[in-house]
Protein backbone atom coordinates (compact mmCIF):
# COMPACT_ATOMS: atom_id res chain seq x y z
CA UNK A 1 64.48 3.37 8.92
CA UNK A 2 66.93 3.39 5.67
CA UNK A 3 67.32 0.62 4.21
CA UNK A 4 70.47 -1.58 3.95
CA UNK A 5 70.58 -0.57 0.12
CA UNK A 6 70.08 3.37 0.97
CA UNK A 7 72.81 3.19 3.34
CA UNK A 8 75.26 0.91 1.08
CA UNK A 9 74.78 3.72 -1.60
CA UNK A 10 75.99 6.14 0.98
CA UNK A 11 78.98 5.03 0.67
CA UNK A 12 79.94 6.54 -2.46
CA UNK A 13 78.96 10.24 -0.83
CA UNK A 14 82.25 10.08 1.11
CA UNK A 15 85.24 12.02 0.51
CA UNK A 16 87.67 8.86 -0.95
CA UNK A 17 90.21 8.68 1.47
CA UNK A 18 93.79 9.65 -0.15
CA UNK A 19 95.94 9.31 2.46
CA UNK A 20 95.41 12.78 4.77
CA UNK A 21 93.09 13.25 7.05
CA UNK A 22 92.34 9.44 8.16
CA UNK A 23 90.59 9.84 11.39
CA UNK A 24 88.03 11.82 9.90
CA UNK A 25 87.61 8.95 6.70
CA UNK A 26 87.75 6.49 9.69
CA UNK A 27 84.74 7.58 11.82
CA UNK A 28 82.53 8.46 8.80
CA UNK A 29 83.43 4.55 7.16
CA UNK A 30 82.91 3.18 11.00
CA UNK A 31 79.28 4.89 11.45
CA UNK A 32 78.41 3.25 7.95
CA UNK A 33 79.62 0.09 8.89
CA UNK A 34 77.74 0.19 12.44
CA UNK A 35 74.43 0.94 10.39
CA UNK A 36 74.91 -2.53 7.84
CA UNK A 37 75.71 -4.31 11.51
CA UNK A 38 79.25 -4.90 9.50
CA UNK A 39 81.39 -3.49 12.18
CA UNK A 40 81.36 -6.54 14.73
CA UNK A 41 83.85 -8.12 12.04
CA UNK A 42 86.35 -5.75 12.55
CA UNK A 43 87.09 -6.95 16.60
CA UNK A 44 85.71 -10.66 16.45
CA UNK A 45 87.60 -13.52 15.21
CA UNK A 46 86.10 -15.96 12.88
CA UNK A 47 84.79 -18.81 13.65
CA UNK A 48 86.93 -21.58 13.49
CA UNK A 49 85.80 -24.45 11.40
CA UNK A 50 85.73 -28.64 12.82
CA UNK A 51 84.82 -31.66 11.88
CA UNK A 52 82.03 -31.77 14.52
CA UNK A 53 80.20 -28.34 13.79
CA UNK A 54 76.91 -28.00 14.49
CA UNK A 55 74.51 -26.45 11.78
CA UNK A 56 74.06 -23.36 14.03
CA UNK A 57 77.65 -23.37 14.25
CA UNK A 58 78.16 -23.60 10.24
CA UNK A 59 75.54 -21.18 9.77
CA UNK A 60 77.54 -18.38 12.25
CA UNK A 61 81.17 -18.92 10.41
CA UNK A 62 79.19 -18.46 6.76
CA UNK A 63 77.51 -15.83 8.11
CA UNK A 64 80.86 -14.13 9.40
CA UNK A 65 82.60 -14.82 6.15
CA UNK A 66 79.76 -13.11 4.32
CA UNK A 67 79.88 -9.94 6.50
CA UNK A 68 83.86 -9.74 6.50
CA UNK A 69 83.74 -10.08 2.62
CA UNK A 70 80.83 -7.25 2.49
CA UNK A 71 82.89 -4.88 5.30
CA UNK A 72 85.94 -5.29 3.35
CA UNK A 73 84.90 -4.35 -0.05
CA UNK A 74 83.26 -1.29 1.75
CA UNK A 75 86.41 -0.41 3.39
CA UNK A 76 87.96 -0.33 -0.37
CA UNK A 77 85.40 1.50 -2.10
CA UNK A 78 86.01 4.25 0.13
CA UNK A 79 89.49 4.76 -0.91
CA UNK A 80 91.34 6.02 -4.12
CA UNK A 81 92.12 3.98 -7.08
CA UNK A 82 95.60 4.43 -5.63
CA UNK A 83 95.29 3.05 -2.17
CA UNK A 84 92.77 0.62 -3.31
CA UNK A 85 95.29 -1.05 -5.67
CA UNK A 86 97.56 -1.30 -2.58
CA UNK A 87 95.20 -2.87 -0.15
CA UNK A 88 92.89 -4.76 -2.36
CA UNK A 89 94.89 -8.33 -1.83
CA UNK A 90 94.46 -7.86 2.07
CA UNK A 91 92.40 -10.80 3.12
CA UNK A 92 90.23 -9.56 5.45
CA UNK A 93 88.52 -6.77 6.74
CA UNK A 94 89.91 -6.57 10.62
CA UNK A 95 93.33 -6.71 8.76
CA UNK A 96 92.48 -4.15 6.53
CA UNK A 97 91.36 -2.27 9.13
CA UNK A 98 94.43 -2.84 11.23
CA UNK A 99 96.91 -1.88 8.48
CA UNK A 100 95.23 1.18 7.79
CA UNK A 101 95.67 2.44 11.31
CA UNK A 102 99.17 1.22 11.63
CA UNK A 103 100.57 3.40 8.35
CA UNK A 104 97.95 6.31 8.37
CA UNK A 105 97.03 6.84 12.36
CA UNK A 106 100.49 7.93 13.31
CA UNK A 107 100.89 10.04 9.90
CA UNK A 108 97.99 12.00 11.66
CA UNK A 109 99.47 12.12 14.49
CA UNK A 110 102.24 14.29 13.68
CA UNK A 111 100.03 16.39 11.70
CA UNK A 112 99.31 18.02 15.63
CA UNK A 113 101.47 21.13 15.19
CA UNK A 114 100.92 21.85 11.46
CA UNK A 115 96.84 21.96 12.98
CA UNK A 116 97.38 24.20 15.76
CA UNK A 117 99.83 26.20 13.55
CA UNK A 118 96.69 26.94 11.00
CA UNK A 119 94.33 27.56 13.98
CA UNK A 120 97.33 30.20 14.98
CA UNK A 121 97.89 31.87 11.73
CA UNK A 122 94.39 32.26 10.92
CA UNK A 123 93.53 35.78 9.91
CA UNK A 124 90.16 37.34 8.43
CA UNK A 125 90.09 39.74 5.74
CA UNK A 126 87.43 42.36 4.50
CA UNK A 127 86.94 40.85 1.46
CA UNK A 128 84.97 37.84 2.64
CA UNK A 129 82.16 37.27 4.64
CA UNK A 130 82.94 37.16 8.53
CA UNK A 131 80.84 34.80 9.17
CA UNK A 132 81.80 32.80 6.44
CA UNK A 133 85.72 33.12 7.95
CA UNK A 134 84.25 32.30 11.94
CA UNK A 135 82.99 28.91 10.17
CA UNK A 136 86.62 28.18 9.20
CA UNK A 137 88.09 28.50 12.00
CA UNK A 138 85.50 26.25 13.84
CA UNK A 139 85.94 24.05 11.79
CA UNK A 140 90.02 23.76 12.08
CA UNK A 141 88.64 23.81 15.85
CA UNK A 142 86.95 20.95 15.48
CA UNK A 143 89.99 18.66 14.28
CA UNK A 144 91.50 19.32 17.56
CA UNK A 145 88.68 16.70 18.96
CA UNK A 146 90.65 13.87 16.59
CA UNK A 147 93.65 14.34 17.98
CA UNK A 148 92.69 14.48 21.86
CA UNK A 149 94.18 18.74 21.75
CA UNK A 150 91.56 20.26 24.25
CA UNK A 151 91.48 24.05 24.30
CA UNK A 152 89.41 26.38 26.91
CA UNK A 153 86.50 28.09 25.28
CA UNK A 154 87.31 31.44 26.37
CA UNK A 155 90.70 31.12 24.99
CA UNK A 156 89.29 30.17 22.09
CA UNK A 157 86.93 33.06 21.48
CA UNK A 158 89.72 35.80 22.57
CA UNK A 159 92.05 34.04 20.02
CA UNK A 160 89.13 34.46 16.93
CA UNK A 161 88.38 38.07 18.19
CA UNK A 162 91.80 38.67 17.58
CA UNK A 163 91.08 37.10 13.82
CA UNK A 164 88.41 39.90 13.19
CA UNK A 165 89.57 41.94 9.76
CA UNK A 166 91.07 45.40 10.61
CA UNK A 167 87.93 47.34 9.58
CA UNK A 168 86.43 45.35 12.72
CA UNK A 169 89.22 46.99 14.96
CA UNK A 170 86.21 49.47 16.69
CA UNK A 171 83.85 46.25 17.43
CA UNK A 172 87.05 44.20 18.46
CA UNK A 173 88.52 46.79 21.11
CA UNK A 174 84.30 46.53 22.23
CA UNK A 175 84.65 42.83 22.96
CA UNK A 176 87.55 42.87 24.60
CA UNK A 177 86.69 45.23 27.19
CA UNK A 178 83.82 43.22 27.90
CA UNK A 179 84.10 42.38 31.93
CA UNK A 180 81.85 39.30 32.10
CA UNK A 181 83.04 36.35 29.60
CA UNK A 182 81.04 34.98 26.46
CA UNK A 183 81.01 31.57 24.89
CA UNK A 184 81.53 31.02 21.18
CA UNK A 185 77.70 30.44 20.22
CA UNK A 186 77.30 34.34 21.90
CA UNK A 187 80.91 35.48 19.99
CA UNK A 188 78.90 34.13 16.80
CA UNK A 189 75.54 35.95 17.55
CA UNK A 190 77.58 39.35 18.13
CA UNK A 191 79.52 39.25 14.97
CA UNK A 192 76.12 37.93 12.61
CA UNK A 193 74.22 40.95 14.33
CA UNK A 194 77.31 43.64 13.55
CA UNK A 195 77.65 42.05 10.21
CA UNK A 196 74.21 42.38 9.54
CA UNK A 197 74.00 46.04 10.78
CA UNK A 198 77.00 46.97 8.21
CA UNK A 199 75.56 45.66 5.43
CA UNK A 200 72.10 47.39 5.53
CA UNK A 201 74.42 50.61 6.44
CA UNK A 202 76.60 49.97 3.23
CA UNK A 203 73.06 49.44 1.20
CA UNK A 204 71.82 52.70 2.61
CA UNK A 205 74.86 54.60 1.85
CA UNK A 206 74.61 52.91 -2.21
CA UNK A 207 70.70 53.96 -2.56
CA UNK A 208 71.36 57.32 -1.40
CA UNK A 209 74.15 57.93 -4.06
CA UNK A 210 72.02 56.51 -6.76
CA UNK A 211 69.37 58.88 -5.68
CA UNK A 212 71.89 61.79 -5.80
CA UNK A 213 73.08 61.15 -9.43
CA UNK A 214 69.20 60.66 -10.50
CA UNK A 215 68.83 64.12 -8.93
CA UNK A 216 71.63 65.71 -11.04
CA UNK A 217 70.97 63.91 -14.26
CA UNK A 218 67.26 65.04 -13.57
CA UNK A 219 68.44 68.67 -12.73
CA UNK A 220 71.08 68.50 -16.09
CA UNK A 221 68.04 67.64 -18.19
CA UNK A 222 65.81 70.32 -17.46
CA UNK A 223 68.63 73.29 -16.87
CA UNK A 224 67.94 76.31 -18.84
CA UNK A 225 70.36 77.46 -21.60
CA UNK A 226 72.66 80.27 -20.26
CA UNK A 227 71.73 83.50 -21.54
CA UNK A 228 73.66 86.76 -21.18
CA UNK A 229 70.56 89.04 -20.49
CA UNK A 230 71.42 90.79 -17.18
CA UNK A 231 67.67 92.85 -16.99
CA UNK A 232 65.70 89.57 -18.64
CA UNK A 233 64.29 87.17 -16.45
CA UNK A 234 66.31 83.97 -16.39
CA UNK A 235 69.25 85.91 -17.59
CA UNK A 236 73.02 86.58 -16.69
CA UNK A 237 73.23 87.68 -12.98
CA UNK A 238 76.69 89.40 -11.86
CA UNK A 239 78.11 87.41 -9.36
CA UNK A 240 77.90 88.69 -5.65
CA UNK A 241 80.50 90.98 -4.90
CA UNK A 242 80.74 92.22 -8.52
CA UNK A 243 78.80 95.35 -8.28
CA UNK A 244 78.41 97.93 -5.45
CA UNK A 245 76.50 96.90 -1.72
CA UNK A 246 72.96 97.83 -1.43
CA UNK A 247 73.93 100.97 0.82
CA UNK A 248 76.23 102.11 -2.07
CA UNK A 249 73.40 101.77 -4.40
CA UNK A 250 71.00 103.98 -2.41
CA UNK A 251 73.61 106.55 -1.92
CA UNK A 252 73.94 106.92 -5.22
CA UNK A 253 70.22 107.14 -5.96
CA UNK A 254 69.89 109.95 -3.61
CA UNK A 255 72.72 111.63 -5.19
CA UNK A 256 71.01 111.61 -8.27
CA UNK A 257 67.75 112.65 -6.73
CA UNK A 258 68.88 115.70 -5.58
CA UNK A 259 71.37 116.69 -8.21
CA UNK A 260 67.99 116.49 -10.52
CA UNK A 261 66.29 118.85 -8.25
CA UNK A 262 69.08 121.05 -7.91
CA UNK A 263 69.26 121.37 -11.97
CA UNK A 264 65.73 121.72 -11.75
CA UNK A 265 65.40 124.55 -9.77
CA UNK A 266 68.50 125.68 -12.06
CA UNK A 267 66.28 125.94 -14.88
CA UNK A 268 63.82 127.87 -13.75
CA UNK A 269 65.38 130.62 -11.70
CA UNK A 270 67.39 132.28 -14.83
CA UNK A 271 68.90 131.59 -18.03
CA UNK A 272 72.11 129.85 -18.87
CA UNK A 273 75.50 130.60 -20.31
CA UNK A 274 77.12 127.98 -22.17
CA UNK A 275 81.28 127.92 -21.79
CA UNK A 276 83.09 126.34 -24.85
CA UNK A 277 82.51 125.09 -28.24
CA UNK A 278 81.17 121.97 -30.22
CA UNK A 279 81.22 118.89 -28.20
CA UNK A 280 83.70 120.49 -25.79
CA UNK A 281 80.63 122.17 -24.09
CA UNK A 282 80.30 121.04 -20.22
CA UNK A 283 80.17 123.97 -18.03
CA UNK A 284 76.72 125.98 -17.33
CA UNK A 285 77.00 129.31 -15.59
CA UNK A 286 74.00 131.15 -14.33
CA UNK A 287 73.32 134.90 -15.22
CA UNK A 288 72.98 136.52 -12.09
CA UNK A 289 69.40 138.33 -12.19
CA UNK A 290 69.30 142.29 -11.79
């Protein structure tokens, strides 16, 4: 069990109260005060003193006095140098207490609608974490507890649904034709499992496009030069479509083929006559044989 000197230092771990948010600073400065058995001042009167006390009886009022002076300066460290300076002449600690309540309690109190008006207004974004968002808006949940504002669950969860960021808007039309209703701890397991999912999808889709510009650095690096050889290996190839189609090719082969045998046989059936002069020549007529 901590000790009375753990817990005292404790005290200095709290949020200083500054005015806002009192009922919150109340219940944390309360719990610390049940733990150093301080809190009993707060609601009991002191002992009055006589003429005709007993020594039990003097022992109890010193005893309170010591307690109320101990619960009091706890009460004060926990505030600002501002509200300390306000509240430091107070006399005791149940006054204290009492004062505190009377000025800050109803402050809170009207800070109802401004709550409900964040819960309302809420809206997640794609830049952040969804999770990280869902946390936030439990937690402006939560204050509704301080102020006695009850909400049902399931309204809750289709209100935060309607929160999700607009990339979400597939998974959120999902949930909401859901037939059977789920609580908010299931609502938080759905979105940490899709928000899981997307972000091994998103490092999948960032390794493969590192992998595809290693492949064409790789492929840049060991590219031969270009080279305008058509017949050399490695050379200049005509682009499709450039030249004739295969059929056209072997057409013309054949042509040639045959226009070679023809001139062939030509040449050895009779002699030639050559038509025209100097490099005007073209024509060959045979001699007809007698």
């Amino acid at each position: 069990m901590a000790s009375i000197k753990e817990l005292s230092a404790n005290i200095v771990k709290l949020d200083r109260f500054d005015g806002g948010d009192f009922l919150r600073w109340q219940k944390r400065v309360h719990f610390l005060l049940v733990a150093l058995h301080l809190v009993y001042v707060l609601d009991t009167p002191k002992p009055m003193e006589s003429d005709d006390e007993t020594v039990e009886q003097i022992r109890k009022r010193q005893k309170w006095e010591t307690d109320d002076h101990t619960c009091r300066g706890h009460i004060l460290n926990a505030m600002k140098d501002s509200l300390f300076d306000l509240y430091h002449d107070v006399p005791s600690a149940k006054e204290l207490w009492e004062k505190l309540e009377a000025r800050y309690h109803k402050e809170d109190a009207t800070s109802k609608k401004f709550l409900i008006s964040k819960f309302i207004n809420f809206k997640m974004v794609d830049e952040r974490s969804v999770m990280e968002q869902f946390r936030e808006v439990e937690r402006i949940r939560n204050n509704f507890s301080q102020h006695n504002l009850v909400m049902d669950e399931t309204i809750v969860v289709s209100s935060i649904i309607d929160k999700l960021p607009p990339s979400w808007k597939e998974f959120k039309r999902t949930l909401k034709h859901k037939k059977e209703d789920i609580s908010l701890d299931e609502l938080a397991n759905h979105l940490r499992v899709e928000e899981d999912c997307r972000m091994q999808e998103n490092e999948k889709e960032q390794n493969a496009q590192e992998i595809s510009k290693v492949h064409v650095m790789e492929a840049a690096k060991f590219k031969k030069p270009f080279l305008n050889r058509p017949n050399k290996p490695g050379g200049f190839k005509k682009p499709a479509g450039s030249g004739k189609s295969n059929n056209q090719n072997q057409n013309q082969r054949k042509r040639e083929s045959h226009l070679l045998v023809l001139k062939g046989k030509m040449a050895t059936s009779s002699p030639n006559v050559i038509i025209g002069r100097g490099s005007k020549e073209k024509t060959m007529l045979p001699l007809a044989s007698r």
